[in-house]
Protein backbone atom coordinates (compact mmCIF):
# COMPACT_ATOMS: atom_id res chain seq x y z
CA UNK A 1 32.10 166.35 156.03
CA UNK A 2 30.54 169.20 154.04
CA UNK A 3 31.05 169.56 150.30
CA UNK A 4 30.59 173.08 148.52
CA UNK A 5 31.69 172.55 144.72
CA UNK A 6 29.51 174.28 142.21
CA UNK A 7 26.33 174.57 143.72
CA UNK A 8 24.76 172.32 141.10
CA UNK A 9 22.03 169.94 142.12
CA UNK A 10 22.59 166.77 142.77
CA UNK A 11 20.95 164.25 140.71
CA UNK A 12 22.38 160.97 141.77
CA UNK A 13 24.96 159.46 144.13
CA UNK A 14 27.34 156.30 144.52
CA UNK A 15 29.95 154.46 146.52
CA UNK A 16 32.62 153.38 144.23
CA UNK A 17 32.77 149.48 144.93
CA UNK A 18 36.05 148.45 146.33
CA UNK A 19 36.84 151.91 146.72
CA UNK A 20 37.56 152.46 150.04
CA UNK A 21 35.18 155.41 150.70
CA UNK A 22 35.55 156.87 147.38
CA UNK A 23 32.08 158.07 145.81
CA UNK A 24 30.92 159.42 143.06
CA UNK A 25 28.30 162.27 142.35
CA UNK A 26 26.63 163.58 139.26
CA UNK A 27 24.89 166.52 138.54
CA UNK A 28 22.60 167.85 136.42
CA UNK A 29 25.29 169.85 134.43
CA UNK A 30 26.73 167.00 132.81
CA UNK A 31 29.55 166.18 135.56
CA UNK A 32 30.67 163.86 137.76
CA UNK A 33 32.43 164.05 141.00
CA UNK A 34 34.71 162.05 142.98
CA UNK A 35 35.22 162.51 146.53
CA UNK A 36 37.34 160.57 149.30
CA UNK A 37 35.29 160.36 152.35
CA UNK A 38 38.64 160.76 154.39
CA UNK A 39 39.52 164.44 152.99
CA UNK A 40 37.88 167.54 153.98
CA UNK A 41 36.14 169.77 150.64
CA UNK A 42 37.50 172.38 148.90
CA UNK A 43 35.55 175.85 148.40
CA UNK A 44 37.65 176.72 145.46
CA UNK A 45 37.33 174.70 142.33
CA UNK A 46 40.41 172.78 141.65
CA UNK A 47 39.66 172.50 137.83
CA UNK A 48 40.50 174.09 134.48
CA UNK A 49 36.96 175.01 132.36
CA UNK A 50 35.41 172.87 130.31
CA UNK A 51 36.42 173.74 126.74
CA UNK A 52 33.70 171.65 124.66
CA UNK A 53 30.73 170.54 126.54
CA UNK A 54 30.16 167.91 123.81
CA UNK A 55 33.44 166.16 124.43
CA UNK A 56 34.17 163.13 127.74
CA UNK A 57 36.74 164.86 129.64
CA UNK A 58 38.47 163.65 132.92
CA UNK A 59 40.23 166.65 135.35
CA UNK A 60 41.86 165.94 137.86
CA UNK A 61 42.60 167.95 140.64
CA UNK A 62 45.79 170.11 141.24
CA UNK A 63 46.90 169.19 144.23
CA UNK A 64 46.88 165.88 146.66
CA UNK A 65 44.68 167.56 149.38
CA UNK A 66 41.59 168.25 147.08
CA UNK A 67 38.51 167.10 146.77
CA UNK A 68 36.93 165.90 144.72
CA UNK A 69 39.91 164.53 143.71
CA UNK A 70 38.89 164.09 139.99
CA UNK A 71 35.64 165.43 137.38
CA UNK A 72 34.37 163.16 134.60
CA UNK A 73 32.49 165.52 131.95
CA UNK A 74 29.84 163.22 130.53
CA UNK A 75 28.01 165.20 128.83
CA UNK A 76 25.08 168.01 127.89
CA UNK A 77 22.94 168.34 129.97
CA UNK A 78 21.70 166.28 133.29
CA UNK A 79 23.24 162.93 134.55
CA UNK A 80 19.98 161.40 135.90
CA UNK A 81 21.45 158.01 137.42
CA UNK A 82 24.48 155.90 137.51
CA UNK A 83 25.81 152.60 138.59
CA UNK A 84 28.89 150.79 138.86
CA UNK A 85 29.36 146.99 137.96
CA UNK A 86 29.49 144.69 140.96
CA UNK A 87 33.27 144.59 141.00
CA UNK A 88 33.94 148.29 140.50
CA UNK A 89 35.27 147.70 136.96
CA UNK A 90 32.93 149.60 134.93
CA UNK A 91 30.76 152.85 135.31
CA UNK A 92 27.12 152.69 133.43
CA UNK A 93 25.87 156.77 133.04
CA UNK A 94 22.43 157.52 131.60
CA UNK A 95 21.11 161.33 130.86
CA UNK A 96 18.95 163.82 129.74
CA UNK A 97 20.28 163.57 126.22
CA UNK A 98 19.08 159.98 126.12
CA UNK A 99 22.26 158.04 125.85
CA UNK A 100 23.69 155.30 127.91
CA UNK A 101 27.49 155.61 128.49
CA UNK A 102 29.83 152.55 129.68
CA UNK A 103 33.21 153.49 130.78
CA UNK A 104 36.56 151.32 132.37
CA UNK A 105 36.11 153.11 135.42
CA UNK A 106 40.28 152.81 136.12
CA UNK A 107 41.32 153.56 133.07
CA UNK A 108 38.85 156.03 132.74
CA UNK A 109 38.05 154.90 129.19
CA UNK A 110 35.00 154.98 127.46
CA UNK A 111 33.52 151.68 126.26
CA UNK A 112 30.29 151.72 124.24
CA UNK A 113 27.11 153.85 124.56
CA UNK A 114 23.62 153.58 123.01
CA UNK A 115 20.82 155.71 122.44
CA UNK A 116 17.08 155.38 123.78
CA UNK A 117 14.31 155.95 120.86
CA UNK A 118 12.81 158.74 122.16
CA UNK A 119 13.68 161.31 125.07
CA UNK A 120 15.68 160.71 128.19
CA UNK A 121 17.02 157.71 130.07
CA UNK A 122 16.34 157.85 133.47
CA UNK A 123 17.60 154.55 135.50
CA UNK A 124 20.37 152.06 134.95
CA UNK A 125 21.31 148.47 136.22
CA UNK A 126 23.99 146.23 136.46
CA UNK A 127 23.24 142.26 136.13
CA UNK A 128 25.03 140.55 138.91
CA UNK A 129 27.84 139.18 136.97
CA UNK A 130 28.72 142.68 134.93
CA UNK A 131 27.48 140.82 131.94
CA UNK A 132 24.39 142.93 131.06
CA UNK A 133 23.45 146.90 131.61
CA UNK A 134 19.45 147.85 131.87
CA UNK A 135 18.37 151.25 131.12
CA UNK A 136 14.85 152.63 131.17
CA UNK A 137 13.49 156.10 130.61
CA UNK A 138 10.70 158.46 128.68
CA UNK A 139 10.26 156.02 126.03
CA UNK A 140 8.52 153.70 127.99
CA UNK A 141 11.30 150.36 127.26
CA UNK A 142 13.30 148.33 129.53
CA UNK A 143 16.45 148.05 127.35
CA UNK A 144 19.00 145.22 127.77
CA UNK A 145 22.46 145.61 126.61
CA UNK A 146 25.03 143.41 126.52
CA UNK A 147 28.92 144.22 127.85
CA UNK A 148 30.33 141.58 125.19
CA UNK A 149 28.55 142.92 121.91
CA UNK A 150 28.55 146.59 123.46
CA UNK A 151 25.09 147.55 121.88
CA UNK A 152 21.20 146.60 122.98
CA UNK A 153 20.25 142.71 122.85
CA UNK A 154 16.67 143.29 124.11
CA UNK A 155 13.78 145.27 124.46
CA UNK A 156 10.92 145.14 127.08
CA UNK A 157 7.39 146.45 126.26
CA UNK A 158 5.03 146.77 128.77
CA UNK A 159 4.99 150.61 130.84
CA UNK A 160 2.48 153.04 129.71
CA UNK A 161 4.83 155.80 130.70
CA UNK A 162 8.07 156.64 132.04
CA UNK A 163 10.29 153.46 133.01
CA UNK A 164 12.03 155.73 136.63
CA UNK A 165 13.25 152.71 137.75
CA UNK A 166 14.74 148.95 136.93
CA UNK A 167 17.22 146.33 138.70
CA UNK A 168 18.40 143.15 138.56
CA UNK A 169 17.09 140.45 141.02
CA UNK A 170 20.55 139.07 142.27
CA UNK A 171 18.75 136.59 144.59
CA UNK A 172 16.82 134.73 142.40
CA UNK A 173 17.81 131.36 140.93
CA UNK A 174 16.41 129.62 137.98
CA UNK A 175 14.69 126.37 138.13
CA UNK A 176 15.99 123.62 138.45
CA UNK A 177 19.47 125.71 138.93
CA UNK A 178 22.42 123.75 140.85
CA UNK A 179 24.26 127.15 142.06
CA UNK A 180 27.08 126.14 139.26
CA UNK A 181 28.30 127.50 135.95
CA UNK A 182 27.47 130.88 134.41
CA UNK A 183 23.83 132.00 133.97
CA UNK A 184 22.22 132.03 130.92
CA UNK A 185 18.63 133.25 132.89
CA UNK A 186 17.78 136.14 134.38
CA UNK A 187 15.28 137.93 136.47
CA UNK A 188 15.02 141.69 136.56
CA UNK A 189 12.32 144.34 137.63
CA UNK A 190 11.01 147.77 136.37
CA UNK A 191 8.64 150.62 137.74
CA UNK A 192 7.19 153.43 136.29
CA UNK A 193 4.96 156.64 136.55
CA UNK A 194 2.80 154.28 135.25
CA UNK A 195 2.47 152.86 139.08
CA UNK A 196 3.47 149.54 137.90
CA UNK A 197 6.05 147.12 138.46
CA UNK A 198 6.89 144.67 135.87
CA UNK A 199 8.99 141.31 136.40
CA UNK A 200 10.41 140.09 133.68
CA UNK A 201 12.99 136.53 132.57
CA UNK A 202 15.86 137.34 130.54
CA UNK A 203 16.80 133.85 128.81
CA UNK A 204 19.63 134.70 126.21
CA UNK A 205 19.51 131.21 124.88
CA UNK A 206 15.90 132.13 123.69
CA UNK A 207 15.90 135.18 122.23
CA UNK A 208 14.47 135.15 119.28
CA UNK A 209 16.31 137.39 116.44
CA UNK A 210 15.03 138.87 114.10
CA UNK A 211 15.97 137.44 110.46
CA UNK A 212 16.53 139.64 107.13
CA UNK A 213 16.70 138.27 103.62
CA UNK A 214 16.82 140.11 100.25
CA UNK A 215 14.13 139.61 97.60
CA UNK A 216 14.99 139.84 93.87
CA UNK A 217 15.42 143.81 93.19
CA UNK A 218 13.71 145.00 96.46
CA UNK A 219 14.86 146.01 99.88
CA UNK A 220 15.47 143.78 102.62
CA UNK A 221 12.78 142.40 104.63
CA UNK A 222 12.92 140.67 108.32
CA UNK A 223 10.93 137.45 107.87
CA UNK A 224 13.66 135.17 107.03
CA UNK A 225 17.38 134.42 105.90
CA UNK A 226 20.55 135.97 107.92
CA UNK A 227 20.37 137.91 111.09
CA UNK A 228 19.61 141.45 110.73
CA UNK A 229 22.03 143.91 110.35
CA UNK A 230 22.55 145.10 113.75
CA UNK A 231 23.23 141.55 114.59
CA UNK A 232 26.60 141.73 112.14
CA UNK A 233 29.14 142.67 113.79
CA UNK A 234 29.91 143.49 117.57
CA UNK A 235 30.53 147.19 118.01
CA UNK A 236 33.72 148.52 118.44
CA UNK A 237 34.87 149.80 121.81
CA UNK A 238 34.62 153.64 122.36
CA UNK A 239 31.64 153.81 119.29
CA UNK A 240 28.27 155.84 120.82
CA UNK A 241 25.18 153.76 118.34
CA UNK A 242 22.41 155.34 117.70
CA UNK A 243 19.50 153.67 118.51
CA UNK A 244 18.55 150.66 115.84
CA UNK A 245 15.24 149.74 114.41
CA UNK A 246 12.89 148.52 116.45
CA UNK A 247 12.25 145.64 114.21
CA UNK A 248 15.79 144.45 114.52
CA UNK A 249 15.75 144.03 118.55
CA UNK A 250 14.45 140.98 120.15
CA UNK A 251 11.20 141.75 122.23
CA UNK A 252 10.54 141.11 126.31
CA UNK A 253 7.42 140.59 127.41
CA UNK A 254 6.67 140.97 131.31
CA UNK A 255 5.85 137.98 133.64
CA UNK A 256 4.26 139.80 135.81
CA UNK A 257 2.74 143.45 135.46
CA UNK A 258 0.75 144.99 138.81
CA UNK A 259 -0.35 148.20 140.12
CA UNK A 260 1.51 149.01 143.34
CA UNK A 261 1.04 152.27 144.16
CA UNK A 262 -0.99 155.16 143.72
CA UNK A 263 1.37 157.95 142.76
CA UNK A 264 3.72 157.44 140.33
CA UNK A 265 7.12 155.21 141.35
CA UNK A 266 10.62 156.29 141.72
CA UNK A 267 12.59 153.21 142.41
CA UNK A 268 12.73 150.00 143.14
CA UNK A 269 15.22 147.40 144.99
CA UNK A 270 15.68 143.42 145.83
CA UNK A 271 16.79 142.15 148.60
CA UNK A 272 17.27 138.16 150.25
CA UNK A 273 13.69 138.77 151.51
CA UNK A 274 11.65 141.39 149.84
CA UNK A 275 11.42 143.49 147.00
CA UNK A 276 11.05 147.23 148.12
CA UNK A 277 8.94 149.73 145.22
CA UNK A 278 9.25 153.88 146.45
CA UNK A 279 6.71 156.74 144.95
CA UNK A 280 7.78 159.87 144.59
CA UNK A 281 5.43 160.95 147.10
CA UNK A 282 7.72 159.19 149.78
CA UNK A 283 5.86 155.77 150.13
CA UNK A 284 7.82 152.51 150.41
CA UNK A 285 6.18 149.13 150.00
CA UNK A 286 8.08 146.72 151.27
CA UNK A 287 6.62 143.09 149.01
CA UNK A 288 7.99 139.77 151.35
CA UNK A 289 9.09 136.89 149.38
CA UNK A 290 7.53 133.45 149.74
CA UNK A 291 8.46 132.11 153.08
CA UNK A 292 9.27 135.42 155.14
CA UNK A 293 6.25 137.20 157.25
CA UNK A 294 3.75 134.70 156.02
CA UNK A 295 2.91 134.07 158.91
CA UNK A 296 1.60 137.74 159.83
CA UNK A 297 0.09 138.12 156.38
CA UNK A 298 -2.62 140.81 156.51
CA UNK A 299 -6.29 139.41 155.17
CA UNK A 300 -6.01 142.42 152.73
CA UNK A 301 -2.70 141.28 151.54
CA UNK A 302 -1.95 141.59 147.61
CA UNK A 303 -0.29 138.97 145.19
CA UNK A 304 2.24 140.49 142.95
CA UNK A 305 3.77 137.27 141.92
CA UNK A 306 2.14 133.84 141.73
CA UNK A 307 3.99 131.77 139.09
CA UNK A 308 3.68 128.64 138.66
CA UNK A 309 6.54 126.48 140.79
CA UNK A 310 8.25 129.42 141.11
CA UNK A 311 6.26 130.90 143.92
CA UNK A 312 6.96 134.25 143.93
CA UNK A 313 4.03 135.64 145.92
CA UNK A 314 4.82 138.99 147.45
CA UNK A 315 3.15 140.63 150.51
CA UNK A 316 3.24 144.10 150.82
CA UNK A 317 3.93 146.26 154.09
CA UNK A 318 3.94 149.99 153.79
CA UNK A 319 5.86 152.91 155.33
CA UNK A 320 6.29 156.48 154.80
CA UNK A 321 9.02 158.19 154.43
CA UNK A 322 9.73 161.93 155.93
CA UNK A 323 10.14 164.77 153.39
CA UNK A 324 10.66 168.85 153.97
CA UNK A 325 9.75 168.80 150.66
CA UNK A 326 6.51 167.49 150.64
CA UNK A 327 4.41 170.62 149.47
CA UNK A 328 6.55 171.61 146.43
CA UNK A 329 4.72 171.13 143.22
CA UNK A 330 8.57 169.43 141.61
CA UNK A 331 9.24 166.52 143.58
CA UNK A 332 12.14 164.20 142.64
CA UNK A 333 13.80 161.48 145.18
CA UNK A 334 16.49 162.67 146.69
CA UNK A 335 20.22 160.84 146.68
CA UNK A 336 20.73 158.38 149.17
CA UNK A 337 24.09 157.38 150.08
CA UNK A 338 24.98 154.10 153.06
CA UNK A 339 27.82 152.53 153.78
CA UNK A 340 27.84 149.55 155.88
C-alpha cells in the first residue's frame, strides 16, 4: 500500500495497540495521521485547512473510503516521537516546541502536558502498566511523569547531551518480587549523543520531596516544612504546565552509566533476553542478559551491568544495519513499522 498525503517527512511511526491495523504517523509539521492498513491512500487531501496552528484539532475525513481516515493537529512545529500506552488508551506526543502532550486516544481528548527546561523533547515511554510517561530531549534529563498527578514526579541527571532515546524495562522484576500486586519499582533505560546508556530504579515509595517552609518576613525556602508547591495540588485534566523549578522535582541518579558506542545513539529497546542500543550511524548492539549466550561470550566481552544480586551483566554482539543514506551529512533514523 502506498501513501501520498502531503509530502511532509516523516518523523515517527506507530501501530495503534488493539487497533486492528490502524497506525499512526507524525510529521514534522505538527500532524498526525491515521491510516487503516486495509484501505488503499488517497492523493487528494480529505481535510479542511488548519485555521490556528497553535490550537489541538482533530479532522476527520469526508468520506468512509479515505485514508487516513482522521488528522490530529498537535502542534508548531515537528512531532519527533510518539507512543501509545500498553492498552491503546492513551497517546504520549513529544516535539520540537518542547512539550509533552497526553491525550484519551478514543475520545480524542487531551489530558495533561508538560514542558522540558530547555529546547526540544525528543523520545517518549510508556511504563508497562500506563502508570508513568518518560520523556527525554536537548536538555539533557530523563523526566518521569506521572498519569495520576498529570505533571513530572522525577528527574534524572546524568547525559552530557541530548537524551534521543529512553524505555521502560518491562521484563525486569524487583527483588525479592512475588509476580503479585502493583509495582511500586521500576527499571527504565536512556541513551544519548552522549554515547551512553544509563539504567536507572524508579522507587516511588522513596522519592524524596522536596520540603518548603516560610521564614518570618522572607520568601519561602526548600529545606523543611510542607511539600513544595508543585506538590499541592494534582493538575487538572486538559492544563499544558510549564516546566517547574528544578528545586521542587525529586532527583534520579543512574545505576549504571557506560559508553556503548562510538557515534552518538538513536534508540534503545528491551527485550526477554537482551537490551538492543542503535547509533545513528546504523550500528546495533545487541547486550544479552545474564543467562542467555554466556556460553559463547567473546574474551573481549564488556560489562554494562554488574549489580550486586541483581546480576545484570550484559554482553554485547554487534551488527550493522544497511542505509542509502549513509553519505549524507543529516542523518536521522528512519521510522520503522512491524507487525507480527
Amino acid at each position: 500500500m502506498e501513501l501520498l498525503i502531503t509530502g511532509i517527512r516523516c518523523t515517527c511511526v506507530s501501530w495503534i495497540p488493539e487497533g486492528d491495523g490502524t497506525f499512526i504517523v507524525g510529521h514534522i509539521d505538527g500532524n498526525l495521521y491515521v491510516y487503516e492498513k486495509g484501505k488503499d491512500g488517497t492523493v487528494d487531501s480529505p481535510f479542511a485547512a488548519i485555521k490556528d496552528q497553535t490550537q489541538f484539532t482533530v479532522a476527520h475525513a469526508r468520506s468512509s473510503k479515505s485514508n487516513p481516515i482522521s488528522r490530529w493537529h498537535i502542534c508548531q512545529g515537528s512531532i519527533n516521537n510518539i507512543a501509545f500506552s500498553t492498552d491503546g488508551a492513551y497517546l504520549a506526543t513529544v516535539g520540537r516546541d518542547g512539550y509533552l502532550r497526553v491525550f484519551d486516544y478514543s475520545k480524542e481528548q487531551l489530558i495533561f502536558g508538560g514542558k522540558s527546561y530547555y529546547g526540544a523533547l525528543l523520545c517518549c515511554a510508556w511504563s508497562p502498566d500506563g502508570k508513568y510517561v518518560l520523556t527525554g530531549g536537548e536538555d539533557d534529563l530523563v523526566q518521569v511523569w506521572s498519569m495520576e498527578e498529570r505533571k513530572i514526579v522525577a528527574c534524572g541527571e546524568g547525559h552530557n547531551s541530548w537524551v534521543s532515546g529512553v524505555a521502560f524495562d518491562s521484563y525486569w522484576t524487583a527483588p525479592n518480587s512475588d509476580g503479585t500486586g502493583e509495582s511500586s519499582m521500576y527499571r527504565f533505560g536512556s541513551v544519548g549523543q552522549d554515547t551512553q546508556l544509563l539504567l536507572w530504579d524508579l522507587v516511588m515509595d522513596e522519592l524524596i520531596v522536596p520540603l518548603r517552609c516560610f521564614p518570618p518576613g522572607g520568601s519561602p525556602t526548600l529545606s523543611s516544612g510542607s511539600p513544595s508547591a508543585h506538590w499541592d495540588n494534582i493538575c487538572p485534566v486538559g492544563t499544558i504546565q510549564p516546566s517547574p523549578s528544578m528545586r521542587d522535582v525529586p532527583k534520579l541518579s543512574p545505576l549504571v552509566a557506560h559508553r556503548v558506542h562510538v557515534e552518538p545513539l538513536s534508540g534503545l529497546n528491551f527485550t526477554s533476553e537482551s537490551v538492543v542500543t542503535i547509533c545513528r550511524e546504523g550500528h546495533i548492539k545487541i547486550w544479552m542478559r545474564p543467562g542467555n549466550g554466556e556460553s559463547h561470550q567473546p574474551n573481549n566481552s564488556e560489562v554494562v551491568v554488574n549489580a550486586v544480586n541483581l546480576k545484570d551483566r550484559l554482553l554485547p554482539t554487534s551488527v550493522k544495519a544497511s542505509t542509502s543514506t549513509s553519505t549524507s551529512t543529516y542523518k536521522q533514523p528512519a521510522s520503522v513499522l512491524i507487525r507480527n
